[in-house]
PDB file of N, CA and C in Angstrom:
ATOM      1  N   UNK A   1      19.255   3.464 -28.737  1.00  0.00           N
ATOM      2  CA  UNK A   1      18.128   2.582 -28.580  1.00  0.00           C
ATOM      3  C   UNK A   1      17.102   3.261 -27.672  1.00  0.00           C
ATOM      4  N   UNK A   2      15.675   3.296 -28.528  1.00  0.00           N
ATOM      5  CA  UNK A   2      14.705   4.004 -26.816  1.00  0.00           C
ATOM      6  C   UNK A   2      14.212   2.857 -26.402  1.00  0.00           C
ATOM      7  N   UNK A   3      13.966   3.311 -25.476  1.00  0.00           N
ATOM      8  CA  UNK A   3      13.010   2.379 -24.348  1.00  0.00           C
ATOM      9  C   UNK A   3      11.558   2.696 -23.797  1.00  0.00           C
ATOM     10  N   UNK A   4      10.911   1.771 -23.670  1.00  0.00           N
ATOM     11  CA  UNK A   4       9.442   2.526 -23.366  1.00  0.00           C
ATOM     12  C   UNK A   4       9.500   3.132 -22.004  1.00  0.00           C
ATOM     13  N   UNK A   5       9.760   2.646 -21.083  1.00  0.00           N
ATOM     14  CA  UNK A   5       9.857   2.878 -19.845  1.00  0.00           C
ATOM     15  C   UNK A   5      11.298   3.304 -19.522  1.00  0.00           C
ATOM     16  N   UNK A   6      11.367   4.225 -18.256  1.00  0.00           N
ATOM     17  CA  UNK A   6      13.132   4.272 -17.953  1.00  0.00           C
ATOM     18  C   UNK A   6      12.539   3.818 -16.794  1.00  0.00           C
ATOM     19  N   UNK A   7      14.042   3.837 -16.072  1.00  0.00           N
ATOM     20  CA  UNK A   7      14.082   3.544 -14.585  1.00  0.00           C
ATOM     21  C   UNK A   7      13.759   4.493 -13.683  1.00  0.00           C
ATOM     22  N   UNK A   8      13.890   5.394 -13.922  1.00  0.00           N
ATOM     23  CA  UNK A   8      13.354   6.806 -13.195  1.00  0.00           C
ATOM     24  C   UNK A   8      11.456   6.484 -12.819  1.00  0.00           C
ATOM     25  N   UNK A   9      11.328   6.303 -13.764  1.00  0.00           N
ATOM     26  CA  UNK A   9       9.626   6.553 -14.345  1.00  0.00           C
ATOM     27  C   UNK A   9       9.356   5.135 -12.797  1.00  0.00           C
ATOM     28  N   UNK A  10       9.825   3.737 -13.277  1.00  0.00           N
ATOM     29  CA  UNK A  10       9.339   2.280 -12.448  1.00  0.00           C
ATOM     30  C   UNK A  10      10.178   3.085 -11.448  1.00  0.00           C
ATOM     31  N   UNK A  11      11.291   3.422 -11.181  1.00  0.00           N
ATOM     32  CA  UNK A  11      11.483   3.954  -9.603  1.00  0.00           C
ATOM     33  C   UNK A  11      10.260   5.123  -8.850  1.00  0.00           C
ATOM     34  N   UNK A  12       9.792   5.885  -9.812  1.00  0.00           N
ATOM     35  CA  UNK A  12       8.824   6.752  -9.108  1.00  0.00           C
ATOM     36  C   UNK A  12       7.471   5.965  -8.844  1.00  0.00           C
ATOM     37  N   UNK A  13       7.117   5.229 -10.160  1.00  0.00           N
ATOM     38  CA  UNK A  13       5.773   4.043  -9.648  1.00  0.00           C
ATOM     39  C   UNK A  13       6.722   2.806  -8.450  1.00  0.00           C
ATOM     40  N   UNK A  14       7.558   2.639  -8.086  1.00  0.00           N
ATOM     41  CA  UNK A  14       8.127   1.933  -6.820  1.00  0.00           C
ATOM     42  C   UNK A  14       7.239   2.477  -5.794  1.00  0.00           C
ATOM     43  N   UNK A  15       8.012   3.956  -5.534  1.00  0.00           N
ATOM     44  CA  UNK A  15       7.852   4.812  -4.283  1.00  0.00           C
ATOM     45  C   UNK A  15       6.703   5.464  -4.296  1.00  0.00           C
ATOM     46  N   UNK A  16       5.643   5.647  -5.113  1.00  0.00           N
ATOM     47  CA  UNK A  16       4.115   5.950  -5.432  1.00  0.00           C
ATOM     48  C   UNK A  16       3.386   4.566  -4.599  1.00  0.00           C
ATOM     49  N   UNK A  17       3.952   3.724  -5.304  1.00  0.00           N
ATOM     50  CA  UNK A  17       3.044   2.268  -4.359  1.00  0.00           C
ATOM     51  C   UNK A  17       3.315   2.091  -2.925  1.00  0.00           C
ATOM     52  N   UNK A  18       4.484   2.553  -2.787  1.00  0.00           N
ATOM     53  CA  UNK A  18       4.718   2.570  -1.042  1.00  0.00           C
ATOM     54  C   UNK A  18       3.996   3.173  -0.138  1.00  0.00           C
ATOM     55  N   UNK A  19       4.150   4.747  -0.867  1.00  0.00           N
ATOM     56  CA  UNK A  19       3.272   6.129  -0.165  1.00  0.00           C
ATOM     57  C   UNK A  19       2.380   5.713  -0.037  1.00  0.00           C
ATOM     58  N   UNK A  20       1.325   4.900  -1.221  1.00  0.00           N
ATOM     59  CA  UNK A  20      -0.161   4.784  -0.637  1.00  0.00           C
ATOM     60  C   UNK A  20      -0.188   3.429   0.012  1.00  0.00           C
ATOM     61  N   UNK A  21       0.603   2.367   0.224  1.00  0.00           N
ATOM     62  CA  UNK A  21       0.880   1.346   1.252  1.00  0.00           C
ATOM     63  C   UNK A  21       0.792   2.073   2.551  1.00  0.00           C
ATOM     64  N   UNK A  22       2.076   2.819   3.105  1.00  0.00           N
ATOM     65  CA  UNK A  22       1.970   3.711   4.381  1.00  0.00           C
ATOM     66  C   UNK A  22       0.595   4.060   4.474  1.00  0.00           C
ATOM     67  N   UNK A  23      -0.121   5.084   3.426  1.00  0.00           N
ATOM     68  CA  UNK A  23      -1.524   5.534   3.936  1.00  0.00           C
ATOM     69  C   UNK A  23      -2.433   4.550   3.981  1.00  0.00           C
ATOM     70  N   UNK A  24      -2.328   3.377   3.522  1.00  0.00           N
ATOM     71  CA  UNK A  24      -3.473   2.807   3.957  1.00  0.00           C
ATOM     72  C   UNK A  24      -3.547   2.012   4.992  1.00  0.00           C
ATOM     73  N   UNK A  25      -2.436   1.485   5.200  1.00  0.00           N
ATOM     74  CA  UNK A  25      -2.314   1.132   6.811  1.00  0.00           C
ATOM     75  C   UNK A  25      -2.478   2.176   8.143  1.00  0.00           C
ATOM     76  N   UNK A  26      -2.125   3.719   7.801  1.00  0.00           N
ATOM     77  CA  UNK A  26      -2.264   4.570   8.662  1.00  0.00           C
ATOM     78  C   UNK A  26      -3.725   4.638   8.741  1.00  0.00           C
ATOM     79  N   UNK A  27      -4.355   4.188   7.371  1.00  0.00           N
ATOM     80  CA  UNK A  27      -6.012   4.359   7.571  1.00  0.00           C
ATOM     81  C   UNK A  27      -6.802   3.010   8.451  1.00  0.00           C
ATOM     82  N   UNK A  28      -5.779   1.549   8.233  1.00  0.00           N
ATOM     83  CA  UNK A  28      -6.512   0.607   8.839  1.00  0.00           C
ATOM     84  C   UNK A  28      -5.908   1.346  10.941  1.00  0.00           C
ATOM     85  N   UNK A  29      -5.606   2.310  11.142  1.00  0.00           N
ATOM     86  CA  UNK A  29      -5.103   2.251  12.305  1.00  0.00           C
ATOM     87  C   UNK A  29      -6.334   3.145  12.972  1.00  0.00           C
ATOM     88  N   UNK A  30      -6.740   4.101  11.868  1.00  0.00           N
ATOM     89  CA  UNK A  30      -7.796   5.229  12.220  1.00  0.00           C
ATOM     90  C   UNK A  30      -8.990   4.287  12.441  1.00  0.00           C
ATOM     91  N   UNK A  31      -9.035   3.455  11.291  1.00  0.00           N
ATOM     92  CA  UNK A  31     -10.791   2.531  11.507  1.00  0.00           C
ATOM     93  C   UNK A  31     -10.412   1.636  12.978  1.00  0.00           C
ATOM     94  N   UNK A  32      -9.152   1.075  13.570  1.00  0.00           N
ATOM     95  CA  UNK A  32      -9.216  -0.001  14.967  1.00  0.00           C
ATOM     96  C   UNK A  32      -9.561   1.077  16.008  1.00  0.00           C
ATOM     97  N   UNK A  33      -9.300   2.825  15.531  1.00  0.00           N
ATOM     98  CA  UNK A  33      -9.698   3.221  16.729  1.00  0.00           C
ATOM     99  C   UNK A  33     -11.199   3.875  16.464  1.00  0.00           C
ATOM    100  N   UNK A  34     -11.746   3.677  15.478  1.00  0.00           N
ATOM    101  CA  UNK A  34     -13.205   3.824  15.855  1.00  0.00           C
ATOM    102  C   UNK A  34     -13.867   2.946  16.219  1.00  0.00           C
ATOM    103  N   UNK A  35     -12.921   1.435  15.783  1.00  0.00           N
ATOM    104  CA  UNK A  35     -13.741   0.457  16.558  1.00  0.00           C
ATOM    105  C   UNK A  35     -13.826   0.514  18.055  1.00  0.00           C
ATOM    106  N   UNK A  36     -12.712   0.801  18.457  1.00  0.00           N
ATOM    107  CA  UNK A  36     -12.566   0.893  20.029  1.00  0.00           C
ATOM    108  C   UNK A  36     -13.653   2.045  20.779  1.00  0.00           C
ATOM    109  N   UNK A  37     -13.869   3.068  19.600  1.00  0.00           N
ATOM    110  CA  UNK A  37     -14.291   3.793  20.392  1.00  0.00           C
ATOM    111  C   UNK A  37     -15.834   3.846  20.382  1.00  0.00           C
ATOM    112  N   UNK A  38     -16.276   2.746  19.634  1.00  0.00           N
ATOM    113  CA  UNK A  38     -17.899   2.457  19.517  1.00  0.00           C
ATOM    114  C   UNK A  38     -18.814   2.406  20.798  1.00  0.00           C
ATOM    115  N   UNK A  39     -17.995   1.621  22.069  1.00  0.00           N
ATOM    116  CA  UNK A  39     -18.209   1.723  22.977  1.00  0.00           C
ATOM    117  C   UNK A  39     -19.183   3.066  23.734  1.00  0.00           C
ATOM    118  N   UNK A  40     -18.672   3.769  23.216  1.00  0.00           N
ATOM    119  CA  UNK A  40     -18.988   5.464  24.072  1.00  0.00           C
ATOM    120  C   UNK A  40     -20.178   5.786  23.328  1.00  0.00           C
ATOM    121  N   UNK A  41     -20.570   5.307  22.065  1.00  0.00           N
ATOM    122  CA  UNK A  41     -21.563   5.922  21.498  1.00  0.00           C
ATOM    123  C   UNK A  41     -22.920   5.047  20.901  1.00  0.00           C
ATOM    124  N   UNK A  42     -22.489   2.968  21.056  1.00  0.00           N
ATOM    125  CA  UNK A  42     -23.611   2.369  20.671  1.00  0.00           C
ATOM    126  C   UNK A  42     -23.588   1.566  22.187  1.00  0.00           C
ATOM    127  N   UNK A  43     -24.316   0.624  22.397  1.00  0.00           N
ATOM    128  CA  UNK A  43     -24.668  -0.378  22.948  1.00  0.00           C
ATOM    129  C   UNK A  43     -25.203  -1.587  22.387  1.00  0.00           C
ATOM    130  N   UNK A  44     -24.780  -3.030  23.404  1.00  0.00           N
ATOM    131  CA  UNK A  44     -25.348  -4.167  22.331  1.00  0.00           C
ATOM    132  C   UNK A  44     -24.675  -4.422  21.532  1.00  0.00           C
ATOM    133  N   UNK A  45     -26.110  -4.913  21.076  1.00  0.00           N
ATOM    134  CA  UNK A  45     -25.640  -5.870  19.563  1.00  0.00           C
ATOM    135  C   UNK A  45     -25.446  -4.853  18.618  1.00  0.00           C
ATOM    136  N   UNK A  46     -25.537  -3.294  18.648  1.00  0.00           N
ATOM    137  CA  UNK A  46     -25.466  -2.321  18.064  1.00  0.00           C
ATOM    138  C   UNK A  46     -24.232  -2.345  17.682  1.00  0.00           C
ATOM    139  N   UNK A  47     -23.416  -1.666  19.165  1.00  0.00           N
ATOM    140  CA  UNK A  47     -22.032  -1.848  19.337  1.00  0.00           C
ATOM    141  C   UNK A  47     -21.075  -2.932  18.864  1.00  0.00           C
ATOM    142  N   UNK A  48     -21.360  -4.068  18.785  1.00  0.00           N
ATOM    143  CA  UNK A  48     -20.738  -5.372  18.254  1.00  0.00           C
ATOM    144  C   UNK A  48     -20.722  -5.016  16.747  1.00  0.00           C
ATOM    145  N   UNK A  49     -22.184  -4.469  16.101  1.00  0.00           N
ATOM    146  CA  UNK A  49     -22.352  -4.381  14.955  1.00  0.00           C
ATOM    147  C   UNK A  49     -21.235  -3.169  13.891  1.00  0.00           C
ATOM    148  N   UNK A  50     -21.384  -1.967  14.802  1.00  0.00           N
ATOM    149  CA  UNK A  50     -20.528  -1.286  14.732  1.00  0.00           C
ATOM    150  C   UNK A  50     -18.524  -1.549  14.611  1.00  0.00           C
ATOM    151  N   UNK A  51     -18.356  -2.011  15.398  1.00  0.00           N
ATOM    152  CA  UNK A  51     -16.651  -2.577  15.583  1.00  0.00           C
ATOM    153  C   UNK A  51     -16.794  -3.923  14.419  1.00  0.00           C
ATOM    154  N   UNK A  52     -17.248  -4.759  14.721  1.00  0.00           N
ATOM    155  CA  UNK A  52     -17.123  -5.829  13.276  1.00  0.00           C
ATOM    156  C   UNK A  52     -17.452  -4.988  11.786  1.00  0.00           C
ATOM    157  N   UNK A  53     -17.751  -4.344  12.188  1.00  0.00           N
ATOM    158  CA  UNK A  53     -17.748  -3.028  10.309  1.00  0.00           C
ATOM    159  C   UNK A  53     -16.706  -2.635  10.396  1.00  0.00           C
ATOM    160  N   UNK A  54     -15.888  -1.863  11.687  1.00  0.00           N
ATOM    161  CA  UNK A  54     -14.820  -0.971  11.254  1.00  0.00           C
ATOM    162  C   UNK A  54     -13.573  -2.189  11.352  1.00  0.00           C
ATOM    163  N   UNK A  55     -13.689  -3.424  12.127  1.00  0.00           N
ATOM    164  CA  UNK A  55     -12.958  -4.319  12.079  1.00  0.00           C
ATOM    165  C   UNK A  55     -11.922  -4.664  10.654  1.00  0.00           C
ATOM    166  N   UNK A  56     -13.651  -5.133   9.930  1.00  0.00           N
ATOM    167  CA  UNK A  56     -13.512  -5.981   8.736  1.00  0.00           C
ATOM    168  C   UNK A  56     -13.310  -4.677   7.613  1.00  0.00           C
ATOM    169  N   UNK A  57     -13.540  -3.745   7.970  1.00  0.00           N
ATOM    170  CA  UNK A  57     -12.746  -2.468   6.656  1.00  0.00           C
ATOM    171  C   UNK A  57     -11.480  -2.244   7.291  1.00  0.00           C
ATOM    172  N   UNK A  58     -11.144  -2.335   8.466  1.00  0.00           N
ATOM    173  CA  UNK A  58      -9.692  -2.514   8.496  1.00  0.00           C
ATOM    174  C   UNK A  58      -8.769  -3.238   8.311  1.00  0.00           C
ATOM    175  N   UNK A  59      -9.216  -4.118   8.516  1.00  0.00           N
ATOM    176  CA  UNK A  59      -8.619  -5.852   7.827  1.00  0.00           C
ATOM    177  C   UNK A  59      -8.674  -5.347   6.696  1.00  0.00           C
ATOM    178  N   UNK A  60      -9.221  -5.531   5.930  1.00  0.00           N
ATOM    179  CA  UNK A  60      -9.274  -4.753   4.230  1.00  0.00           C
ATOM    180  C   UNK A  60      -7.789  -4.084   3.561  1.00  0.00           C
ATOM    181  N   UNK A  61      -8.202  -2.654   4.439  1.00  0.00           N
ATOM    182  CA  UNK A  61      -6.991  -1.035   4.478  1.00  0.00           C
ATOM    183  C   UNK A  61      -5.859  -1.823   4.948  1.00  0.00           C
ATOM    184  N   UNK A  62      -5.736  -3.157   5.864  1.00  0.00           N
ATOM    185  CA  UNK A  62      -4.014  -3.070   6.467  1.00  0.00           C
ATOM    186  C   UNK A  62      -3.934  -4.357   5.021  1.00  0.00           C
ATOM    187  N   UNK A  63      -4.545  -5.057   4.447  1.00  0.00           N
ATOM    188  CA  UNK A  63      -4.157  -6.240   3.649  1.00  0.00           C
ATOM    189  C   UNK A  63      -4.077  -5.519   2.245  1.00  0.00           C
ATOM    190  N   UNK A  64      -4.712  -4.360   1.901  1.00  0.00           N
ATOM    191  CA  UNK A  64      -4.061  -3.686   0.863  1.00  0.00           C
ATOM    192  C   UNK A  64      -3.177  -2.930   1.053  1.00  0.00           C
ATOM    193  N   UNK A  65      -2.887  -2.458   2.262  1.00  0.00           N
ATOM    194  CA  UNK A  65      -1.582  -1.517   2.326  1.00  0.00           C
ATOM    195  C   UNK A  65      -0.441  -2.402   2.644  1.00  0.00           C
ATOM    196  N   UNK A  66      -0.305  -3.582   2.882  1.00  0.00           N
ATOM    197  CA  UNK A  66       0.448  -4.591   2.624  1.00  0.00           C
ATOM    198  C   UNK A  66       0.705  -4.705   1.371  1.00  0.00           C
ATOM    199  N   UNK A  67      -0.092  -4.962   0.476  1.00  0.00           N
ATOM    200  CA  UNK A  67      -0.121  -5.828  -0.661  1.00  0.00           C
ATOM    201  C   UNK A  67       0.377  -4.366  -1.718  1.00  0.00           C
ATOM    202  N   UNK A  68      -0.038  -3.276  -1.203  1.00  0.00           N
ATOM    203  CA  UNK A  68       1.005  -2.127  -2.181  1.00  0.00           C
ATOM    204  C   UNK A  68       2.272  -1.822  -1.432  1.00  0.00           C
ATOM    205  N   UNK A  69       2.308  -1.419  -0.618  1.00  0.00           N
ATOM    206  CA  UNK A  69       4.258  -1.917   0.214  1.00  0.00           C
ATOM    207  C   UNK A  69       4.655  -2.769  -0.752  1.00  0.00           C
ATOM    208  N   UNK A  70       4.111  -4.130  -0.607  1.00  0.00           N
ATOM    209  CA  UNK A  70       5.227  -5.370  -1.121  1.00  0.00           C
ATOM    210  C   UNK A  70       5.483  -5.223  -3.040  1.00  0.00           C
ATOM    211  N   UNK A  71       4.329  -4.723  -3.362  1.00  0.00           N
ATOM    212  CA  UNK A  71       3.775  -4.729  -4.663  1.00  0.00           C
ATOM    213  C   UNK A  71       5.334  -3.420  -5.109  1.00  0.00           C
ATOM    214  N   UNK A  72       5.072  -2.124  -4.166  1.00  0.00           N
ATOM    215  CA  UNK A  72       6.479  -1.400  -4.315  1.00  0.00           C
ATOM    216  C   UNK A  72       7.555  -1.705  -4.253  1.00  0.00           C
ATOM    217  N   UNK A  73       7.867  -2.697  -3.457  1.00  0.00           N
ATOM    218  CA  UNK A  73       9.300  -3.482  -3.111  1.00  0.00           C
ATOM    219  C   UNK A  73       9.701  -3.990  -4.330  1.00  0.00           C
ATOM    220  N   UNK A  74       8.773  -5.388  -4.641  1.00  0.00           N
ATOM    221  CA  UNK A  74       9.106  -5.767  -6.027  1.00  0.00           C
ATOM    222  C   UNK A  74       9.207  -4.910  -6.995  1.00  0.00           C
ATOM    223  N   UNK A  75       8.713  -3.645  -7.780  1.00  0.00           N
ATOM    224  CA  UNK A  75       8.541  -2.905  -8.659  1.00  0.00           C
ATOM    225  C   UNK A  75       9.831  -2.408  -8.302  1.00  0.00           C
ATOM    226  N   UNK A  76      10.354  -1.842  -7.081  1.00  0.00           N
ATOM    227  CA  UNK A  76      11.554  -0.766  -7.079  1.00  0.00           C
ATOM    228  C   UNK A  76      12.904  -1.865  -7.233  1.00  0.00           C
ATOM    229  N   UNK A  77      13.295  -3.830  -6.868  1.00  0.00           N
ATOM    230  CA  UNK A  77      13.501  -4.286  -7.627  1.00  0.00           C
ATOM    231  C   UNK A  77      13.900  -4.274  -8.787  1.00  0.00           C
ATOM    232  N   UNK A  78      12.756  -4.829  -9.682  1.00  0.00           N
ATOM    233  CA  UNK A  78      12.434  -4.749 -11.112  1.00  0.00           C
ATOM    234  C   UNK A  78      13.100  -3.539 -11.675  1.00  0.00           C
ATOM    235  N   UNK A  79      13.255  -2.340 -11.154  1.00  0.00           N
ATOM    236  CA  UNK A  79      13.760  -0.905 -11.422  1.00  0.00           C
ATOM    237  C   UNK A  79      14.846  -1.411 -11.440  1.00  0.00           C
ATOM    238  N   UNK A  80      16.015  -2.125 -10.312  1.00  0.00           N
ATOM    239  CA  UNK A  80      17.285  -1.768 -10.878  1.00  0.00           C
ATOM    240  C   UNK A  80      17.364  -3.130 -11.314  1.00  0.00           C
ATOM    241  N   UNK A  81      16.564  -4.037 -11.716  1.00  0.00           N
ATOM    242  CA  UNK A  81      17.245  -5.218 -12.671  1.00  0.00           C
ATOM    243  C   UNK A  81      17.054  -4.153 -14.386  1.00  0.00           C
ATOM    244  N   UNK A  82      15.692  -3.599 -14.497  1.00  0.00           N
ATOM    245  CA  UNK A  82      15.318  -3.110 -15.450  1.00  0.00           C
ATOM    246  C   UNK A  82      16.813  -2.198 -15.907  1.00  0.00           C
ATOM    247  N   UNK A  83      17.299  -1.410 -15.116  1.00  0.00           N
ATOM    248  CA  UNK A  83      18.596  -0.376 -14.954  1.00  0.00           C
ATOM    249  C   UNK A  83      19.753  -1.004 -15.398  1.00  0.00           C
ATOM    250  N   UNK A  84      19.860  -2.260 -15.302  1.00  0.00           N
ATOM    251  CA  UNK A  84      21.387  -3.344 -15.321  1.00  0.00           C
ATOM    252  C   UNK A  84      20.998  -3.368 -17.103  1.00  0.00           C
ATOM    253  N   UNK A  85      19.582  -4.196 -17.311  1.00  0.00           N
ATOM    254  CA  UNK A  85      19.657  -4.372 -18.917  1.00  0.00           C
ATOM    255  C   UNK A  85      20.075  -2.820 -19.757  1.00  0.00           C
ATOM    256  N   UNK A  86      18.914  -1.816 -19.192  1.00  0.00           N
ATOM    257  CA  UNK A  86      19.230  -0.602 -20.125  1.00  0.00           C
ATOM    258  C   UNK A  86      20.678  -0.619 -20.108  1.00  0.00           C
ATOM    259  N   UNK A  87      21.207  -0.363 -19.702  1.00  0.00           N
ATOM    260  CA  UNK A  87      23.404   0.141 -19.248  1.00  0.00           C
ATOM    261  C   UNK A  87      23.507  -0.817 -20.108  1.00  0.00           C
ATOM    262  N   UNK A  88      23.287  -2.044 -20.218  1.00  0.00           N
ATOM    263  CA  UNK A  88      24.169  -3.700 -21.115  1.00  0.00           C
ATOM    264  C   UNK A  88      23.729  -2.814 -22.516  1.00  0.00           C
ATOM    265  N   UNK A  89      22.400  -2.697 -22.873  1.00  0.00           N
ATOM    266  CA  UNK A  89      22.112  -2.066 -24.198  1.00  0.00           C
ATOM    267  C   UNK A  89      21.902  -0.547 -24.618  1.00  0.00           C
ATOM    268  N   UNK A  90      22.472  -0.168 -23.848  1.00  0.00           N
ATOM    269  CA  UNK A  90      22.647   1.530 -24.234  1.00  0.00           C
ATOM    270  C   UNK A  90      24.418   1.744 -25.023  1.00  0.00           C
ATOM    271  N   UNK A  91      24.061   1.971 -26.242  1.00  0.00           N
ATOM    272  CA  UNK A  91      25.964   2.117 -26.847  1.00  0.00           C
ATOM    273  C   UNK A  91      26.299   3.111 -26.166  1.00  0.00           C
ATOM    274  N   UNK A  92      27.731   3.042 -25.928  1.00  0.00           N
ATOM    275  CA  UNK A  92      28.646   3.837 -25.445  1.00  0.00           C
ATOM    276  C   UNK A  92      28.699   4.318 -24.609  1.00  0.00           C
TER     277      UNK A  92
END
């Protein structure tokens, strides 16, 4: 019997969605420290203006690098339920 997909293939898109989960949270960590570091280089309402930009694109980078983490979790899941059916319908 073929199959369109194996488990190999949804295990590598698992751990593909993770990797770029990790990086994009490592990226919402780079934008909290340019917010912090606006200080040294605007003033004002400048400065406010500045950190609420890198704020709200970091909020962004950590709620999608959440949402591909979890998005990998379930998928790598799905991999070994997907793994249990292939074995039930693979002869011999």
């Amino acid at each position: 019997m073929a199959f369109a997909v194996t488990t190999e293939e949804l295990g590598e898109s698992a751990r593909s969605l993770r990797t770029d989960g990790e990086h994009q949270q490592r990226s919402e960590r780079a934008l909290r420290d340019g917010a912090n570091q606006a200080p040294s280089w605007a003033v004002g309402r400048a400065c406010r203006a500045v950190q609420a930009f890198f704020d709200t694109i970091g909020d962004a980078s950590q709620r999608s690098g959440t949402g591909l983490t979890g998005l990998g979790d379930r998928l790598g899941v799905a991999a070994g339920e997907y793994d249990d059916v292939e074995y039930r319908l693979t002869p011999g």
